[in-house]
C-alpha atoms as a PDB file:
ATOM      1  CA  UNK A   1      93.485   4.492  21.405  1.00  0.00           C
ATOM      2  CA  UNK A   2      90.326   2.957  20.624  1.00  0.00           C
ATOM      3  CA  UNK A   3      87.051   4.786  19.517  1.00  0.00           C
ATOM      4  CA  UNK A   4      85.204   3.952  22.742  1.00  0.00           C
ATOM      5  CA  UNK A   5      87.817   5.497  25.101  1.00  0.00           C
ATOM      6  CA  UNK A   6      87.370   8.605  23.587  1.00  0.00           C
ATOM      7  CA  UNK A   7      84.744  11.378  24.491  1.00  0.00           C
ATOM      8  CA  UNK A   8      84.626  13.238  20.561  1.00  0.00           C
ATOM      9  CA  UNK A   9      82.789  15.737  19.563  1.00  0.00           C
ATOM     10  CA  UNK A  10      79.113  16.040  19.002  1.00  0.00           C
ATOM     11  CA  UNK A  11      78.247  16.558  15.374  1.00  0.00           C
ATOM     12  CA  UNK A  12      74.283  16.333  14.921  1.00  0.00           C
ATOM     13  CA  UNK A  13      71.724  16.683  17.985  1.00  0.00           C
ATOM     14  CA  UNK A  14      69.946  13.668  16.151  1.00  0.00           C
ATOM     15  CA  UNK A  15      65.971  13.497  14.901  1.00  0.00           C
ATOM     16  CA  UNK A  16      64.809  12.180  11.327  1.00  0.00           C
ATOM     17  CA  UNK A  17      66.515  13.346   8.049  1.00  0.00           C
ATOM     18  CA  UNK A  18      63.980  11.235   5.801  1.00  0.00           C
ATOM     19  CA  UNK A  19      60.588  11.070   5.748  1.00  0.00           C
ATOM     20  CA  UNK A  20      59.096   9.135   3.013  1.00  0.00           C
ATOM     21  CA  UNK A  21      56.368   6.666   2.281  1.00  0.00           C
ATOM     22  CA  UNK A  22      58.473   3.655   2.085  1.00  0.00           C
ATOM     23  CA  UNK A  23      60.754   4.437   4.571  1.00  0.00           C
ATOM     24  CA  UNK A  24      62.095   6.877   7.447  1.00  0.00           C
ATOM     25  CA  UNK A  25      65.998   7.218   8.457  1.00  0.00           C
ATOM     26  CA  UNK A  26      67.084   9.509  11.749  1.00  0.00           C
ATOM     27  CA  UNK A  27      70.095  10.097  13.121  1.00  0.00           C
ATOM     28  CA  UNK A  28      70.744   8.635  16.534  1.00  0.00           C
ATOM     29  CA  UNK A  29      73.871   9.956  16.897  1.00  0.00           C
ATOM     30  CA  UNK A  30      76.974  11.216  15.218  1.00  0.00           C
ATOM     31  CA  UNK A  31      80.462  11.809  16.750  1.00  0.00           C
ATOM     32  CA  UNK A  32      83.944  13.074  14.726  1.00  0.00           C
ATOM     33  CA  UNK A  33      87.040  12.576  16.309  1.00  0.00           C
ATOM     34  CA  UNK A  34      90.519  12.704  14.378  1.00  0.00           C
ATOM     35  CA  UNK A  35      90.404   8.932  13.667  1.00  0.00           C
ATOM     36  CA  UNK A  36      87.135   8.883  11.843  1.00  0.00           C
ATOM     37  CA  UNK A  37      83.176   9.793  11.842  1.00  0.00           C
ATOM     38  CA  UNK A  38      81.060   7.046  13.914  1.00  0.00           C
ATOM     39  CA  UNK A  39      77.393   7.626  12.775  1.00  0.00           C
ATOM     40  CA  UNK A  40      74.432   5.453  14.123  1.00  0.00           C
ATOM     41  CA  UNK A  41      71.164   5.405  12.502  1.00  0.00           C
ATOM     42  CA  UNK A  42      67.453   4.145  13.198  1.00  0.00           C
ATOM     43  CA  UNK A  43      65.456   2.887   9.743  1.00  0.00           C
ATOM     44  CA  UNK A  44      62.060   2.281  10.170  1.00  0.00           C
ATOM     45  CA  UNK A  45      58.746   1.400   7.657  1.00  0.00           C
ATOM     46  CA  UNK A  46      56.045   1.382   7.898  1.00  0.00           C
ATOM     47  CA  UNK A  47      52.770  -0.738   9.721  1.00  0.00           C
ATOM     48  CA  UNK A  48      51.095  -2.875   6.898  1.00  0.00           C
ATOM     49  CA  UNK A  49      47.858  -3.977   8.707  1.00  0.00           C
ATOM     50  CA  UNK A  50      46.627  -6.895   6.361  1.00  0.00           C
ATOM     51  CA  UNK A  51      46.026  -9.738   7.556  1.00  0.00           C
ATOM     52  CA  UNK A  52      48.820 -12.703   6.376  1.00  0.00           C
ATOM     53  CA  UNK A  53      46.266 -14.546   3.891  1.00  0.00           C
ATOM     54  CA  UNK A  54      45.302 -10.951   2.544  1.00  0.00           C
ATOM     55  CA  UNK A  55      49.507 -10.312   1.638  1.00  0.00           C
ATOM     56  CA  UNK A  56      49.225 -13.673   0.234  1.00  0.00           C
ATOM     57  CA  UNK A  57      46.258 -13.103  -1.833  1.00  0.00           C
ATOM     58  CA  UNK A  58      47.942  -9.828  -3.054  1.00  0.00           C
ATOM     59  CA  UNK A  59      51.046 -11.794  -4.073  1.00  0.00           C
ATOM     60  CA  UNK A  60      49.173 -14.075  -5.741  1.00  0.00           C
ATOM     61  CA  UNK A  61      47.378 -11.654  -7.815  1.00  0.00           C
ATOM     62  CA  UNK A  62      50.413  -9.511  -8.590  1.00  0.00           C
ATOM     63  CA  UNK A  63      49.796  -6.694  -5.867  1.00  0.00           C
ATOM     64  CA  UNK A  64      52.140  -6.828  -3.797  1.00  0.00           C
ATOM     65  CA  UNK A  65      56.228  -6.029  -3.858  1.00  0.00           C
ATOM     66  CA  UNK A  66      56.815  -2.441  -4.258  1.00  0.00           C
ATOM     67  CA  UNK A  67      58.858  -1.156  -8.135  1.00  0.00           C
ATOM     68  CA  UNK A  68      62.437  -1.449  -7.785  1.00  0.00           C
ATOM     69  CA  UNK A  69      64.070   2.378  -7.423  1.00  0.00           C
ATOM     70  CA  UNK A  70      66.633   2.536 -10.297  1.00  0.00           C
ATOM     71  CA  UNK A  71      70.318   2.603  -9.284  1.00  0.00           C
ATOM     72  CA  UNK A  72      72.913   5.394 -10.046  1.00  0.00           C
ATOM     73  CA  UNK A  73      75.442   5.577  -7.431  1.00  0.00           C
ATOM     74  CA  UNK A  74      74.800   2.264  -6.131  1.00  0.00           C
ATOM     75  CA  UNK A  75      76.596  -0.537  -8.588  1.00  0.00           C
ATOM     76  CA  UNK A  76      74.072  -2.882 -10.689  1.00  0.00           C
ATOM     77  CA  UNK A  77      74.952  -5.357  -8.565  1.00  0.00           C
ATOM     78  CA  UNK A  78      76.084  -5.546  -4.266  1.00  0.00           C
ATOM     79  CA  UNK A  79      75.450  -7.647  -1.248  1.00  0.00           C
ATOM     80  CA  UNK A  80      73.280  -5.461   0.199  1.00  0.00           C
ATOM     81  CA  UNK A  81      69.539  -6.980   0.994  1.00  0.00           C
ATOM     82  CA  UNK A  82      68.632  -3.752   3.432  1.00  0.00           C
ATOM     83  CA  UNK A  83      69.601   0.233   3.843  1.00  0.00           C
ATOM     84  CA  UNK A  84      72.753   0.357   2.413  1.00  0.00           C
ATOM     85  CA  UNK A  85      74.613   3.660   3.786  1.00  0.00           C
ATOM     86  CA  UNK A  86      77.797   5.683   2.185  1.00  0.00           C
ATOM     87  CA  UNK A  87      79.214   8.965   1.403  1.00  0.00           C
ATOM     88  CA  UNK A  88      80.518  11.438  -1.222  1.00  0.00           C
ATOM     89  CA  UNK A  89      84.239  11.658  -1.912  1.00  0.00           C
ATOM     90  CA  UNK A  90      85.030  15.146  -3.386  1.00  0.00           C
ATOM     91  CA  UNK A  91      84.548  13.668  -7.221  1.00  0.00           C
ATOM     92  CA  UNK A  92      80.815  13.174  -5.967  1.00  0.00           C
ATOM     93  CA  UNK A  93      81.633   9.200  -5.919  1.00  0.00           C
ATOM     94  CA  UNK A  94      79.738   7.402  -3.944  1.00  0.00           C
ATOM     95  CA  UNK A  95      82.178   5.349  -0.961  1.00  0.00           C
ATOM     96  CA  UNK A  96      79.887   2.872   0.630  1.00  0.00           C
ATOM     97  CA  UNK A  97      80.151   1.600   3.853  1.00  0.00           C
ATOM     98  CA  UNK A  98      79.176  -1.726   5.768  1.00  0.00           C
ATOM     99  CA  UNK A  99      77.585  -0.761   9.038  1.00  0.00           C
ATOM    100  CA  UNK A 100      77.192  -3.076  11.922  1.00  0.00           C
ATOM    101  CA  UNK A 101      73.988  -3.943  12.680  1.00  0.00           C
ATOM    102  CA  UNK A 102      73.102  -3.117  16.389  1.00  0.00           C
ATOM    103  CA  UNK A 103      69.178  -4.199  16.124  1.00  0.00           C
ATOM    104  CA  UNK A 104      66.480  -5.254  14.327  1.00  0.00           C
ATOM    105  CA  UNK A 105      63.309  -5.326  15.492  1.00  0.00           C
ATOM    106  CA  UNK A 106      59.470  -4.749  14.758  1.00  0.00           C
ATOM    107  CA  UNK A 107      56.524  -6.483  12.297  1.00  0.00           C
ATOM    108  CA  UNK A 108      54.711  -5.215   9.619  1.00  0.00           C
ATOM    109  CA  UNK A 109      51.406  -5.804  10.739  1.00  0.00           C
ATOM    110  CA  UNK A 110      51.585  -5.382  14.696  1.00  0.00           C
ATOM    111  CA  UNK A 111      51.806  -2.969  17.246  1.00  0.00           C
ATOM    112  CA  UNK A 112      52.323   0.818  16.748  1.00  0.00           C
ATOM    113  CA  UNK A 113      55.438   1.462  14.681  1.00  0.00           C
ATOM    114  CA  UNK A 114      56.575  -0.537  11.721  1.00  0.00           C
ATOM    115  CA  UNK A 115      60.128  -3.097  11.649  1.00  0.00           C
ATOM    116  CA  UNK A 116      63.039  -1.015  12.596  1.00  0.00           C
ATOM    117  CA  UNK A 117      66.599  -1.349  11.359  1.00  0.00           C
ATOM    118  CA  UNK A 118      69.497   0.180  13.694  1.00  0.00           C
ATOM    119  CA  UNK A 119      72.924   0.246  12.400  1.00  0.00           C
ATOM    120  CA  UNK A 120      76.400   1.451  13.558  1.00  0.00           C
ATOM    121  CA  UNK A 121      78.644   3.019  10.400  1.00  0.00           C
ATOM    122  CA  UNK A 122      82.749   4.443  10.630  1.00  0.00           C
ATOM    123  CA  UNK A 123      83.544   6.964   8.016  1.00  0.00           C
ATOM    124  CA  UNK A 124      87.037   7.704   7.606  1.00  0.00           C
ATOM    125  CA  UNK A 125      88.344  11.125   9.429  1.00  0.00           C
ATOM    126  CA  UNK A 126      85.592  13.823   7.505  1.00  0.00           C
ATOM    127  CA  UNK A 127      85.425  17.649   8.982  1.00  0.00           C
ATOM    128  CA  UNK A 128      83.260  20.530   7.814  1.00  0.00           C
ATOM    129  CA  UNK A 129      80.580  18.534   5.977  1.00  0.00           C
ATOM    130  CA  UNK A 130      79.606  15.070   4.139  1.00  0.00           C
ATOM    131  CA  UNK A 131      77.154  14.489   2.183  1.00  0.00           C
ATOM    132  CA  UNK A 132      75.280  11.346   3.013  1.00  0.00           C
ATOM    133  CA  UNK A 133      74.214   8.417   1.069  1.00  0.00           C
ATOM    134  CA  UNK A 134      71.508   6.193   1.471  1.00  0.00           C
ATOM    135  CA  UNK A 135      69.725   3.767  -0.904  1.00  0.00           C
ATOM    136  CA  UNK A 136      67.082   0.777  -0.559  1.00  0.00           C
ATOM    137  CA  UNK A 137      65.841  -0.156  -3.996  1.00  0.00           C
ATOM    138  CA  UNK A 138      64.686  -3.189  -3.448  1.00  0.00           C
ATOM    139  CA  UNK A 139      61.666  -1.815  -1.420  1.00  0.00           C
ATOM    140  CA  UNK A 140      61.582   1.637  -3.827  1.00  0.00           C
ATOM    141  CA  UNK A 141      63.264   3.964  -1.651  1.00  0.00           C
ATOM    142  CA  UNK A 142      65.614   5.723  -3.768  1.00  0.00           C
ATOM    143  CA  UNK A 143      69.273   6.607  -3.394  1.00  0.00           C
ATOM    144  CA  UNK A 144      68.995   9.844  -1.082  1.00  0.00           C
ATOM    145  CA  UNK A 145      71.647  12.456  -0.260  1.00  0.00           C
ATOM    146  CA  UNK A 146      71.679  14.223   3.120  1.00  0.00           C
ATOM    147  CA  UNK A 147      73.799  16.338   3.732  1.00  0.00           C
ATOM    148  CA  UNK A 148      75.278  17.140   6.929  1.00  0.00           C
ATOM    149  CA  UNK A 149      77.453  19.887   8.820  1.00  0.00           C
ATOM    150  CA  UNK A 150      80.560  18.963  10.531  1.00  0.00           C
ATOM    151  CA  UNK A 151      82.562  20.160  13.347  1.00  0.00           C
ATOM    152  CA  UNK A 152      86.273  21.502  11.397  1.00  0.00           C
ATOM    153  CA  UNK A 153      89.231  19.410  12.006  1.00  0.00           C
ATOM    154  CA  UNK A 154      90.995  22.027  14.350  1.00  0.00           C
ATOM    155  CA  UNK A 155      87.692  21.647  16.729  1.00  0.00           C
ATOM    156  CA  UNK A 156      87.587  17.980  16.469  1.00  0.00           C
ATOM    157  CA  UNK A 157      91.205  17.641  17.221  1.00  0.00           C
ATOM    158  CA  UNK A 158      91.036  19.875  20.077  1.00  0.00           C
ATOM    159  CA  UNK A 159      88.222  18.507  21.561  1.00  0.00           C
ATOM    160  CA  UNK A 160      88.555  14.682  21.395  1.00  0.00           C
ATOM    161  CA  UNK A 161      90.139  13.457  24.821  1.00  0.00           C
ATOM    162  CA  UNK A 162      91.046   9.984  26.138  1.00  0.00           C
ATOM    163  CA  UNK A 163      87.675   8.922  28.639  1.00  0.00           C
ATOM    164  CA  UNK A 164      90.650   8.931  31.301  1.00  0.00           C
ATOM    165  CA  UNK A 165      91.949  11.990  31.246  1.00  0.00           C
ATOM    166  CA  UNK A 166      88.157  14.036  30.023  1.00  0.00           C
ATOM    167  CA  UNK A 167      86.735  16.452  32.880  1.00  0.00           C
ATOM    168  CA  UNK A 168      84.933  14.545  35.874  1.00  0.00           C
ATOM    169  CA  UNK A 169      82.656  16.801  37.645  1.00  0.00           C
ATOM    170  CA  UNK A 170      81.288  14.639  39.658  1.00  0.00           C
ATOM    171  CA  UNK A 171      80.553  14.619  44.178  1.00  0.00           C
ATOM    172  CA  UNK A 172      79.909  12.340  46.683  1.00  0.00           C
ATOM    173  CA  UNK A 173      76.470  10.940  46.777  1.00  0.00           C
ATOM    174  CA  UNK A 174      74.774  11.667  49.636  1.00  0.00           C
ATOM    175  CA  UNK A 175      74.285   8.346  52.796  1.00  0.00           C
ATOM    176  CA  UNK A 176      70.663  10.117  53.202  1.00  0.00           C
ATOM    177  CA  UNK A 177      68.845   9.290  50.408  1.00  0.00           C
ATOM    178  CA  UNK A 178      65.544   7.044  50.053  1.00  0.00           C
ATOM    179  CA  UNK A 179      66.111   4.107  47.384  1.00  0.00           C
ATOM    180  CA  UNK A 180      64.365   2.380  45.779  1.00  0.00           C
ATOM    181  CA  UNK A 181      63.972   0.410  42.213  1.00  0.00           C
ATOM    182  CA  UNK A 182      62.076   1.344  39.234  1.00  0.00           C
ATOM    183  CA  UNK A 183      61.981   1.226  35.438  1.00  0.00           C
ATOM    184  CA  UNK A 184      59.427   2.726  32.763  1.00  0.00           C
ATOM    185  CA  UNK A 185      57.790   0.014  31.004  1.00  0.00           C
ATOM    186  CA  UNK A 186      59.839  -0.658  28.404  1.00  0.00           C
ATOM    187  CA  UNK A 187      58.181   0.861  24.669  1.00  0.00           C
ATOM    188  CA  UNK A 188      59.905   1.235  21.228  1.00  0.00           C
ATOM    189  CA  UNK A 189      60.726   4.232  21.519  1.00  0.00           C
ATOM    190  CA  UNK A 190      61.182   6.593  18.366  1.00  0.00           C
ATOM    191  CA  UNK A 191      64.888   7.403  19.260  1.00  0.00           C
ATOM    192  CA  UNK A 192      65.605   8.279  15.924  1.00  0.00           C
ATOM    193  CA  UNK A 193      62.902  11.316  15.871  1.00  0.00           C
ATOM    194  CA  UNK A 194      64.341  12.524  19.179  1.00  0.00           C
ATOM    195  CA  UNK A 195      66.884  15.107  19.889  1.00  0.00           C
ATOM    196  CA  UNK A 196      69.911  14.567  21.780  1.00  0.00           C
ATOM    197  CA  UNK A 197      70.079  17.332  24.870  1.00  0.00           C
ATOM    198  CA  UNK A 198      73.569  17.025  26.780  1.00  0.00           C
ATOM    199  CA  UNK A 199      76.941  16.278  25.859  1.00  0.00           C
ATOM    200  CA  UNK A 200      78.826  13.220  26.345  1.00  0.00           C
ATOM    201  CA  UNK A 201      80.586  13.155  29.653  1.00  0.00           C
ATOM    202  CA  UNK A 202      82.615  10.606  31.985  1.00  0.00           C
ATOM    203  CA  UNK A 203      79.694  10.538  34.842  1.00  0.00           C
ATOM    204  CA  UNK A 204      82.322   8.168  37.594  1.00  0.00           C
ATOM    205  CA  UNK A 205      85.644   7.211  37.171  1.00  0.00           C
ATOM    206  CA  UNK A 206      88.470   4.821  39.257  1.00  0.00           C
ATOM    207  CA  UNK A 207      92.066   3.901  38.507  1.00  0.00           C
ATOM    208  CA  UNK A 208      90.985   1.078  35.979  1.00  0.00           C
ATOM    209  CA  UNK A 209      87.429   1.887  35.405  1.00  0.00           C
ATOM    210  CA  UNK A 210      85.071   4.975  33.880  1.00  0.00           C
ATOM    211  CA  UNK A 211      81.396   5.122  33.268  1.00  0.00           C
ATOM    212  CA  UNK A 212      80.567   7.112  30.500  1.00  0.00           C
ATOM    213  CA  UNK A 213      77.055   8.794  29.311  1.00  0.00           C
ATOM    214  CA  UNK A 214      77.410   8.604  25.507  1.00  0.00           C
ATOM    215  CA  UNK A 215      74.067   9.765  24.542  1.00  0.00           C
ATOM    216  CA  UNK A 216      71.130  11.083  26.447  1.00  0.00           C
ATOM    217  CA  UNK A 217      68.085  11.758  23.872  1.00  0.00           C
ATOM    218  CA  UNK A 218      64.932  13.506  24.329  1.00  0.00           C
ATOM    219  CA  UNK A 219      61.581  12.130  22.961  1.00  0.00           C
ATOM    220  CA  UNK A 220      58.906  13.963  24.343  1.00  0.00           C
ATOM    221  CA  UNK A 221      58.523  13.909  27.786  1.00  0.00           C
ATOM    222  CA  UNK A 222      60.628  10.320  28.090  1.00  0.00           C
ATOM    223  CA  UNK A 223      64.768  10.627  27.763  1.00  0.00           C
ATOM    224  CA  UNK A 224      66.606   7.545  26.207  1.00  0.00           C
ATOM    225  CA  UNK A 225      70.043   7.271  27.935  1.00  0.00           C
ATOM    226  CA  UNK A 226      72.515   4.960  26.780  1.00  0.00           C
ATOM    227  CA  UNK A 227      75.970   4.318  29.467  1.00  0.00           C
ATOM    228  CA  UNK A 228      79.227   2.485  28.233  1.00  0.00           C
ATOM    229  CA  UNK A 229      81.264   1.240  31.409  1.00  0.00           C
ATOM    230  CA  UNK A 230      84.474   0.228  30.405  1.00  0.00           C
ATOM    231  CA  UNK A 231      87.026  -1.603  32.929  1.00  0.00           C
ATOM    232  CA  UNK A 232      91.020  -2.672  32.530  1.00  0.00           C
ATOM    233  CA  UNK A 233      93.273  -4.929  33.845  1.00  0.00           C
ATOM    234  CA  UNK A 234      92.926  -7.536  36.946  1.00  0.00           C
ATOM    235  CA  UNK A 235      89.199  -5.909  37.251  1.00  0.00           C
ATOM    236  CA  UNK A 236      88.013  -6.397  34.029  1.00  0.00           C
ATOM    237  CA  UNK A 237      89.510 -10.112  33.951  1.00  0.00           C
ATOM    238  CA  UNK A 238      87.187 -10.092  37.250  1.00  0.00           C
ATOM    239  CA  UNK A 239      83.952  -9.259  35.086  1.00  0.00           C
ATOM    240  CA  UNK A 240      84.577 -10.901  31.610  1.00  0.00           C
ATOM    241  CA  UNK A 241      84.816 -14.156  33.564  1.00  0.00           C
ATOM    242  CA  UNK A 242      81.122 -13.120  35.098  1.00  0.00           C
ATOM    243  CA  UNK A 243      79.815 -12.020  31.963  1.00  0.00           C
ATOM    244  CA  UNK A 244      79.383 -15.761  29.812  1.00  0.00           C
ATOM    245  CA  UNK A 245      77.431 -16.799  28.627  1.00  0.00           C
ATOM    246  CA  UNK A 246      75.392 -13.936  26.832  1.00  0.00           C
ATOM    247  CA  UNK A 247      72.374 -14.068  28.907  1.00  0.00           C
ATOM    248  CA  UNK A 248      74.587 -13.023  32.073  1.00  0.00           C
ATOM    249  CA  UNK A 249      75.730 -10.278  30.022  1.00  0.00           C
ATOM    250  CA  UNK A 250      73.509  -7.447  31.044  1.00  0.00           C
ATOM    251  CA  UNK A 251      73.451  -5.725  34.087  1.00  0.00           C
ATOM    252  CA  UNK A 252      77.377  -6.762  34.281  1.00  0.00           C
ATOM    253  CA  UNK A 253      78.112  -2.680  33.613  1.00  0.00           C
ATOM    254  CA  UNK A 254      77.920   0.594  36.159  1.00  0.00           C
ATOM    255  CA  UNK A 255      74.237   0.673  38.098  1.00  0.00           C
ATOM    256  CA  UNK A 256      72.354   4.072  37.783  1.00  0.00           C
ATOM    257  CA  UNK A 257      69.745   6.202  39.739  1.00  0.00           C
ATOM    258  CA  UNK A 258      67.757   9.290  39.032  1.00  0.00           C
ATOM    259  CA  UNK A 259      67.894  11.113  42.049  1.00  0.00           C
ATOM    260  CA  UNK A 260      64.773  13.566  42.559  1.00  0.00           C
ATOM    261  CA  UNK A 261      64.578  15.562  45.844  1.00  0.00           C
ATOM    262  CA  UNK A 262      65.439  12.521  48.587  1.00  0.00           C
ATOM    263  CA  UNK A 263      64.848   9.860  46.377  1.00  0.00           C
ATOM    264  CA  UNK A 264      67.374   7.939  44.360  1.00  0.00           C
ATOM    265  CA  UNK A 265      65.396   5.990  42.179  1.00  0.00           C
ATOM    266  CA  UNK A 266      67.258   3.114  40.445  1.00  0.00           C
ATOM    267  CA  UNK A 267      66.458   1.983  37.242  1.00  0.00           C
ATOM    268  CA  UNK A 268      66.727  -1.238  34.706  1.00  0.00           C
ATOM    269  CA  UNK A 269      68.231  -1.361  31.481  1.00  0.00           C
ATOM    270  CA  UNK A 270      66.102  -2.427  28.619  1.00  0.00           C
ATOM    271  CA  UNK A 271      69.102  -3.228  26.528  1.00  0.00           C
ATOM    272  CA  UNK A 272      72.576  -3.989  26.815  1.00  0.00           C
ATOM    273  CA  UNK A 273      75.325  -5.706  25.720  1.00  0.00           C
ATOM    274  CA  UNK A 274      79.109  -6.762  26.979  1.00  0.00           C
ATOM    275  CA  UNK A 275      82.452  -8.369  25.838  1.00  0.00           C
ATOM    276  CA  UNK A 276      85.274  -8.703  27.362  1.00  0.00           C
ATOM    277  CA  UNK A 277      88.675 -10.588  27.064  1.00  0.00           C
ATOM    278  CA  UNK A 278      92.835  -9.374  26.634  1.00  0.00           C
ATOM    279  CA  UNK A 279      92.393  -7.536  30.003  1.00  0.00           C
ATOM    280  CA  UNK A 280      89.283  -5.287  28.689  1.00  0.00           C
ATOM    281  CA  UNK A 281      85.599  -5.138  29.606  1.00  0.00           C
ATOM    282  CA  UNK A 282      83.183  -3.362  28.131  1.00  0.00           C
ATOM    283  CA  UNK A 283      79.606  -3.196  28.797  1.00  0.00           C
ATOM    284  CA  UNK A 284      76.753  -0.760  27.007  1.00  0.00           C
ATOM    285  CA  UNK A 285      73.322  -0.629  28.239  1.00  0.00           C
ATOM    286  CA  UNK A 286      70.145   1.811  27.484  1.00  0.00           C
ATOM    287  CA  UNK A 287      67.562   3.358  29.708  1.00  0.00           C
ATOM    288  CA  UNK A 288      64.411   4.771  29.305  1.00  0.00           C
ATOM    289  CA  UNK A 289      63.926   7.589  32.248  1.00  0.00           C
ATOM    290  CA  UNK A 290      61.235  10.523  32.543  1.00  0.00           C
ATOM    291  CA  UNK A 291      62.611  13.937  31.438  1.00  0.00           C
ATOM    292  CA  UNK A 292      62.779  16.197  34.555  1.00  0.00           C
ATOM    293  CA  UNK A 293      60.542  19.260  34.801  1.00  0.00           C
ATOM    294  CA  UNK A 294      64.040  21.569  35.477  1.00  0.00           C
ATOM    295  CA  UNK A 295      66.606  21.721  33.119  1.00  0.00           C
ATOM    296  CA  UNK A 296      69.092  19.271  34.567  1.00  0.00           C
ATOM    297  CA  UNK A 297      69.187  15.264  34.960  1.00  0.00           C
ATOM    298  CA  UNK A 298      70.142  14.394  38.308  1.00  0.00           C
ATOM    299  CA  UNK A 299      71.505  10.927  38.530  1.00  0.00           C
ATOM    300  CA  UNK A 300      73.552   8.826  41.120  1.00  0.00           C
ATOM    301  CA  UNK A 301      76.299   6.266  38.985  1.00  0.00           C
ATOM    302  CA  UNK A 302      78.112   3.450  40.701  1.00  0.00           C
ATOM    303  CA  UNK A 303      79.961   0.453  39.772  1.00  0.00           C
ATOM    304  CA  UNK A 304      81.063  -1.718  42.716  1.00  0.00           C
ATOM    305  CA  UNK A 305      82.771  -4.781  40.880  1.00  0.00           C
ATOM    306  CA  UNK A 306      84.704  -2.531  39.360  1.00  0.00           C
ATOM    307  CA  UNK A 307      85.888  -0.366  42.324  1.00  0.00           C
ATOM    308  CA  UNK A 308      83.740   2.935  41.787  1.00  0.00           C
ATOM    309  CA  UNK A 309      81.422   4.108  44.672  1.00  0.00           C
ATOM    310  CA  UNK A 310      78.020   5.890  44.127  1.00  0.00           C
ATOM    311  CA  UNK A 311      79.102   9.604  42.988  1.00  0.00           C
ATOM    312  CA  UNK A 312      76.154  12.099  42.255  1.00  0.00           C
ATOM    313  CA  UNK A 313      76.423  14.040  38.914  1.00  0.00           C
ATOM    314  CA  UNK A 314      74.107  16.892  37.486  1.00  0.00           C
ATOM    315  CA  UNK A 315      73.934  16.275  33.841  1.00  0.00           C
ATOM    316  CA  UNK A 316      72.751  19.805  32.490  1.00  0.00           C
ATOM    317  CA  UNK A 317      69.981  19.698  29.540  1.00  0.00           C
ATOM    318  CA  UNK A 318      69.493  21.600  26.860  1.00  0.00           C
ATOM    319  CA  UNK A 319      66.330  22.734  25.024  1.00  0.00           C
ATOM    320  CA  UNK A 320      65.666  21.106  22.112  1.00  0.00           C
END
C-alpha cells in the first residue's frame, strides 16, 4: 500500500524549529506510519536589499559570500549545493537523506520574505523520537540537531489506516445554498511558522475515488489547506488522459467550498500538481482560505469526473 493511501498519524503540529541569521527551517508537516516517517520542510533566508551592482561591488572587493560552517557529521565532500537533511542512528551517526524538492521560490532582494526552499524527506520506520539533522555550510549555517518526539510504534501501527477503509463522516450537502466563486489573493505565505489545527481525514469518498485533507495549517487569521484526490481504475484512466500536458494539470482534482451560513463559497487553488498512469490518478492542490471565527471549518468537497457528489463536512479546529 502506498504512502499516499494511507491516513498516518500526526507527529508535529508544525511551526519553525530554527531561527537563525542565515537561515530559518519549520516543519510543515510530519506523519509516521509503520512503513516510514514522511517529513516536509519550508527553508527560508533571508531579504538582502542591495541593489545588483552594490552585490557586485561587494564581490569585487571581497565582501560578500558568507565563511564556510565547518563540517562534522556531514562528509568533506557530498552532492549537496542546498539544506541537506538527515538523522541520528542510535551510534549518533549521521544517515542522510535526499529529499524531493516540492518548491523553490523567492529573491533575495524583492518582496517581503527572502528565497524559500520546500522539500519532501522519507525516513525509514522511526517511533518515540529522532533527532534531526540539518546542515548548509556553504552559506554558514551549521550542522543543527533538532530533536523531535514521536508517536510509539504500537500508536502508529494502530492508527495508520488504508484512505479506503479510514472513518468518513461526512452528509449530504444541502440543494439550498448560495454559490458563488472566490479565492484570497494568493501571498507567500509563512506555512512553515504556522501550526497545523485538525487531523487528516478522508473529507468524500466513492467506489474508486477519495478526497483527502492532508494538512490544514493555521497562520494567523489565514488557514493553508492542502487536498490529495486520488482516483483508480476506468476513472482515473478517464482523468490522466485529461491531465497532459502539465499546464492542464491543475484543477484536474476534487473542487472545494467553504460553506458559511447559506453561502458555499468556492475557492481556487494556488498550487497543484497531478500524475497519473497504470490505472492511478493522483492530484494535490493547496488553498489559502480565511480561518473561521468558530472553532470548526465548514467546507462542501465534490469531485464529479470522478463520480463523487458535493458532501458537506465539518472539519473541527483546534487551538493552536
Amino acid at each position: 500500500m502506498s504512502i499516499v493511501e494511507t491516513l498516518g498519524v500526526l507527529a508535529h503540529r508544525g511551526g519553525l524549529v530554527v531561527e537563525r541569521p542565515e537561515l530559518s527551517v519549520g516543519i510543515v508537516r510530519a506523519v509516521c506510519r509503520p512503513s516510514g516517517l514522511e517529513l516536509e520542510l519550508l527553508a527560508r533566508r533571508p531579504l538582502d536589499r542591495r541593489s545588483a551592482s552594490q552585490r557586485q561591488a561587494d564581490i569585487r572587493a571581497g565582501r560578500d559570500g558568507p565563511t564556510m560552517a565547518p563540517r562534522r557529521l556531514l562528509p568533506p565532500f557530498d552532492e549537496g549545493i542546498d539544506l541537506r537533511v538527515g538523522w541520528l542512528d542510535g551510534k549518533g551517526r549521521a544517515r542522510w537523506e535526499f529529499g524531493s524538492l516540492s518548491s523553490s521560490s523567492g529573491d533575495h532582494s524583492q518582496g517581503t520574505r527572502g528565497p524559500s526552499l520546500r522539500t519532501v524527506l522519507h525516513f525509514p520506520p522511526l517511533f518515540d523520537h529522532v533527532s534531526v539533522v540539518l546542515a548548509w555550510p556553504e552559506i554558514g549555517f551549521p550542522e543543527t540537531i533538532v530533536d523531535l518526539s514521536l508517536p510509539d510504534r504500537v500508536t502508529v501501527g494502530r492508527d495508520t489506516v488504508s484512505i479506503w477503509e479510514a472513518p468518513l463522516n461526512v452528509e449530504r450537502a444541502e440543494g439550498s445554498l448560495n454559490h458563488r466563486t472566490d479565492t484570497l489573493p494568493f501571498e507567500d505565505l509563512p506555512i512553515e511558522a504556522g501550526r497545523i489545527v485538525a487531523m487528516p481525514q478522508v473529507v468524500n469518498r466513492g467506489q474508486n475515488a477519495a478526497v483527502v485533507l492532508t494538512r490544514l495549517t493555521a497562520v494567523g487569521k489565514i488557514l493553508s489547506m492542502e487536498i490529495l484526490s486520488v482516483a483508480d481504475g476506468e476513472r482515473a484512466d478517464a482523468l490522466s488522459a485529461n491531465a497532459f500536458p502539465p499546464a492542464a494539470w491543475r484543477g484536474q482534482g476534487a473542487a472545494v467550498a467553504v460553506v458559511h451560513d447559506r453561502d458555499a463559497v468556492w475557492v481556487e487553488p494556488y498550487e497543484g500538481s497531478s500524475q497519473g498512469g497504470g490505472h492511478a490518478f493522483r492530484s494535490q492542490d493547496e488553498y489559502i482560505v480565511s480561518r473561521p471565527d468558530s472553532g470548526a471549518l465548514t467546507l462542501m468537497v465534490a469531485w464529479p469526473a470522478a463520480g463523487l457528489a458535493d458532501v458537506r463536512v465539518v472539519v473541527p479546529l483546534s487551538q493552536d
